[in-house]
C-alpha atoms as a PDB file:
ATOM      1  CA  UNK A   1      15.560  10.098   7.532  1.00  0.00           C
ATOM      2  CA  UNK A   2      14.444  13.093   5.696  1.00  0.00           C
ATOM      3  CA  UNK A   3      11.499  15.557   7.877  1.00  0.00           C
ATOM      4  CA  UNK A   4       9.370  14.233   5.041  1.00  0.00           C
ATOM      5  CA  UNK A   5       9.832  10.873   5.438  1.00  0.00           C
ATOM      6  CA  UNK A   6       9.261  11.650   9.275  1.00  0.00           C
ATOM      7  CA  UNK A   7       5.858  13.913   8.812  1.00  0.00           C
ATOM      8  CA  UNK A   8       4.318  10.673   6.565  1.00  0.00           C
ATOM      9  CA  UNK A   9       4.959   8.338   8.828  1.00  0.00           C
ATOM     10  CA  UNK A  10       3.373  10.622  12.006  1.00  0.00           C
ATOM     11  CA  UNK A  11       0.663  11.269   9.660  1.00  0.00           C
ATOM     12  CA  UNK A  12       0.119   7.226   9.441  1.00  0.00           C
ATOM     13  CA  UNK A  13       0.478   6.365  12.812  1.00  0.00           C
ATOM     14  CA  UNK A  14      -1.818   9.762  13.699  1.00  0.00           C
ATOM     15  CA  UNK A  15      -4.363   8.641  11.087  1.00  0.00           C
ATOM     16  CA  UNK A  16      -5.481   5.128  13.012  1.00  0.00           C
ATOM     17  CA  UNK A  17      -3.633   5.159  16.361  1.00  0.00           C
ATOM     18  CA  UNK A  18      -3.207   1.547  17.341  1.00  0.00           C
ATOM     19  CA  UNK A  19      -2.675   0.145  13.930  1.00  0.00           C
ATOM     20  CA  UNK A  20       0.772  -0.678  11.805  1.00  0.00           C
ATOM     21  CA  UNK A  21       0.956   0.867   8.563  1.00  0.00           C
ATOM     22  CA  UNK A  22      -0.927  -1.124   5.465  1.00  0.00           C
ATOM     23  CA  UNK A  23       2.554  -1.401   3.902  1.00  0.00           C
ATOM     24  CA  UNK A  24       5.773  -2.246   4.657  1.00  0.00           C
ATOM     25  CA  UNK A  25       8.987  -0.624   2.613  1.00  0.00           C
ATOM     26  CA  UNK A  26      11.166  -2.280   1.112  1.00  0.00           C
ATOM     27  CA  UNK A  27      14.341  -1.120   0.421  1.00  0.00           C
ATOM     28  CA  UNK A  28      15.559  -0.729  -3.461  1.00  0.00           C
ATOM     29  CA  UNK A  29      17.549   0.658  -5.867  1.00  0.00           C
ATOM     30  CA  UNK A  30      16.819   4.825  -7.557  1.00  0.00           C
ATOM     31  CA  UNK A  31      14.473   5.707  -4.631  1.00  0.00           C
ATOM     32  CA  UNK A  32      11.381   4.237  -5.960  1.00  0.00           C
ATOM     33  CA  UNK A  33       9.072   2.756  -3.248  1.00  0.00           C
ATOM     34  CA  UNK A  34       8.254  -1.160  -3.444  1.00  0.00           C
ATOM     35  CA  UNK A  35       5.388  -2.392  -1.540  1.00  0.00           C
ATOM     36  CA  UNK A  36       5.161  -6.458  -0.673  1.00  0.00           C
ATOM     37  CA  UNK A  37       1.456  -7.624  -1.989  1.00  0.00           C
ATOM     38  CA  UNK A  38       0.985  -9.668   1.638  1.00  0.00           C
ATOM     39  CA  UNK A  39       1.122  -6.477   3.106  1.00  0.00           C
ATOM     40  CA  UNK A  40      -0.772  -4.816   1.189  1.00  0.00           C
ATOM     41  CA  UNK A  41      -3.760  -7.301   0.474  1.00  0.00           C
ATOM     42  CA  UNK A  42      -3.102  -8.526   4.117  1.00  0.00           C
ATOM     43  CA  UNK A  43      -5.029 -11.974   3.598  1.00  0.00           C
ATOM     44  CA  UNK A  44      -7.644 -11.291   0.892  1.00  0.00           C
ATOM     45  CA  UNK A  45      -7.780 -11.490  -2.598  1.00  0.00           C
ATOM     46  CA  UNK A  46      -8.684  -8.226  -3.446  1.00  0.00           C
ATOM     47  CA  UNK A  47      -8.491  -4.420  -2.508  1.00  0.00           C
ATOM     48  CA  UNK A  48     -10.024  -1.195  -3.301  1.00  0.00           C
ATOM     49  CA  UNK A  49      -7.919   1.932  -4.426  1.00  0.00           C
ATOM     50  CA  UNK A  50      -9.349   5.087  -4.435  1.00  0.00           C
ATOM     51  CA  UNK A  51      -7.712   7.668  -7.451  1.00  0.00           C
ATOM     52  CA  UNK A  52      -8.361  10.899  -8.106  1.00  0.00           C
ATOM     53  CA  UNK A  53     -12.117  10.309  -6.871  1.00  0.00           C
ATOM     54  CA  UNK A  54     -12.448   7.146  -8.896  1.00  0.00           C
ATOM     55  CA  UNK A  55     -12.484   3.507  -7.159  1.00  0.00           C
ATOM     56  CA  UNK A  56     -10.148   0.872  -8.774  1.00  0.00           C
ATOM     57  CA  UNK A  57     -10.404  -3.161  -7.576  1.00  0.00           C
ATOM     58  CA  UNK A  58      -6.646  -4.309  -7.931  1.00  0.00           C
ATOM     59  CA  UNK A  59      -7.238  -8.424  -7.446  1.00  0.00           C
ATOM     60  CA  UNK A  60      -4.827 -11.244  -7.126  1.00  0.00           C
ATOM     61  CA  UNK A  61      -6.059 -14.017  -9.880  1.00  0.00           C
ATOM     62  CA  UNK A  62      -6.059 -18.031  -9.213  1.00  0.00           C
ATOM     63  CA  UNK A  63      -2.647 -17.901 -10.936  1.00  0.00           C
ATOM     64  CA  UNK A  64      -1.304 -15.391  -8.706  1.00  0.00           C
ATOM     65  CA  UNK A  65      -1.152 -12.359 -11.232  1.00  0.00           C
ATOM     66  CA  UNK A  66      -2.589  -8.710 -10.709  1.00  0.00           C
ATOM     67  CA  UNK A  67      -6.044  -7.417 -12.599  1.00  0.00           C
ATOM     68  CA  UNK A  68      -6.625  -3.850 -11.988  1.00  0.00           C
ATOM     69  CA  UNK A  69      -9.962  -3.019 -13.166  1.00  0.00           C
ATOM     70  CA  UNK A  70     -12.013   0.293 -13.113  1.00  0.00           C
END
């Protein structure tokens, strides 16, 4: 485990002490992190994500595909 790796995850378990992380990694190929929707949406349907000061609504359809609207 890089000191990196180890400062983000003290920062996440320092930011709501008590609580898991919202995600969970899961391991793949090139380094690039994978989250599992379950975790993420952890029972709903839909989820706020705050960018650059902007709020996006990422939200799981009836057919089980992704809308991320503005």
């Amino acid at each position: 485990m890089t000191p990196s790796t180890n400062s983000r995850k003290q920062r996440l378990s320092l930011s709501m002490p008590g609580a898991r992380p919202a995600y969970t990694k899961v391991p793949v190929s090139k380094g690039k992190p994978q989250l599992k929707s379950d975790d993420l949406f952890s029972g709903t349907r839909e989820i706020n994500i705050l960018h650059n000061d902007d709020t996006y609504r990422l939200t799981i359809t009836k057919q089980g595909k992704l809308i991320l609207t503005k």
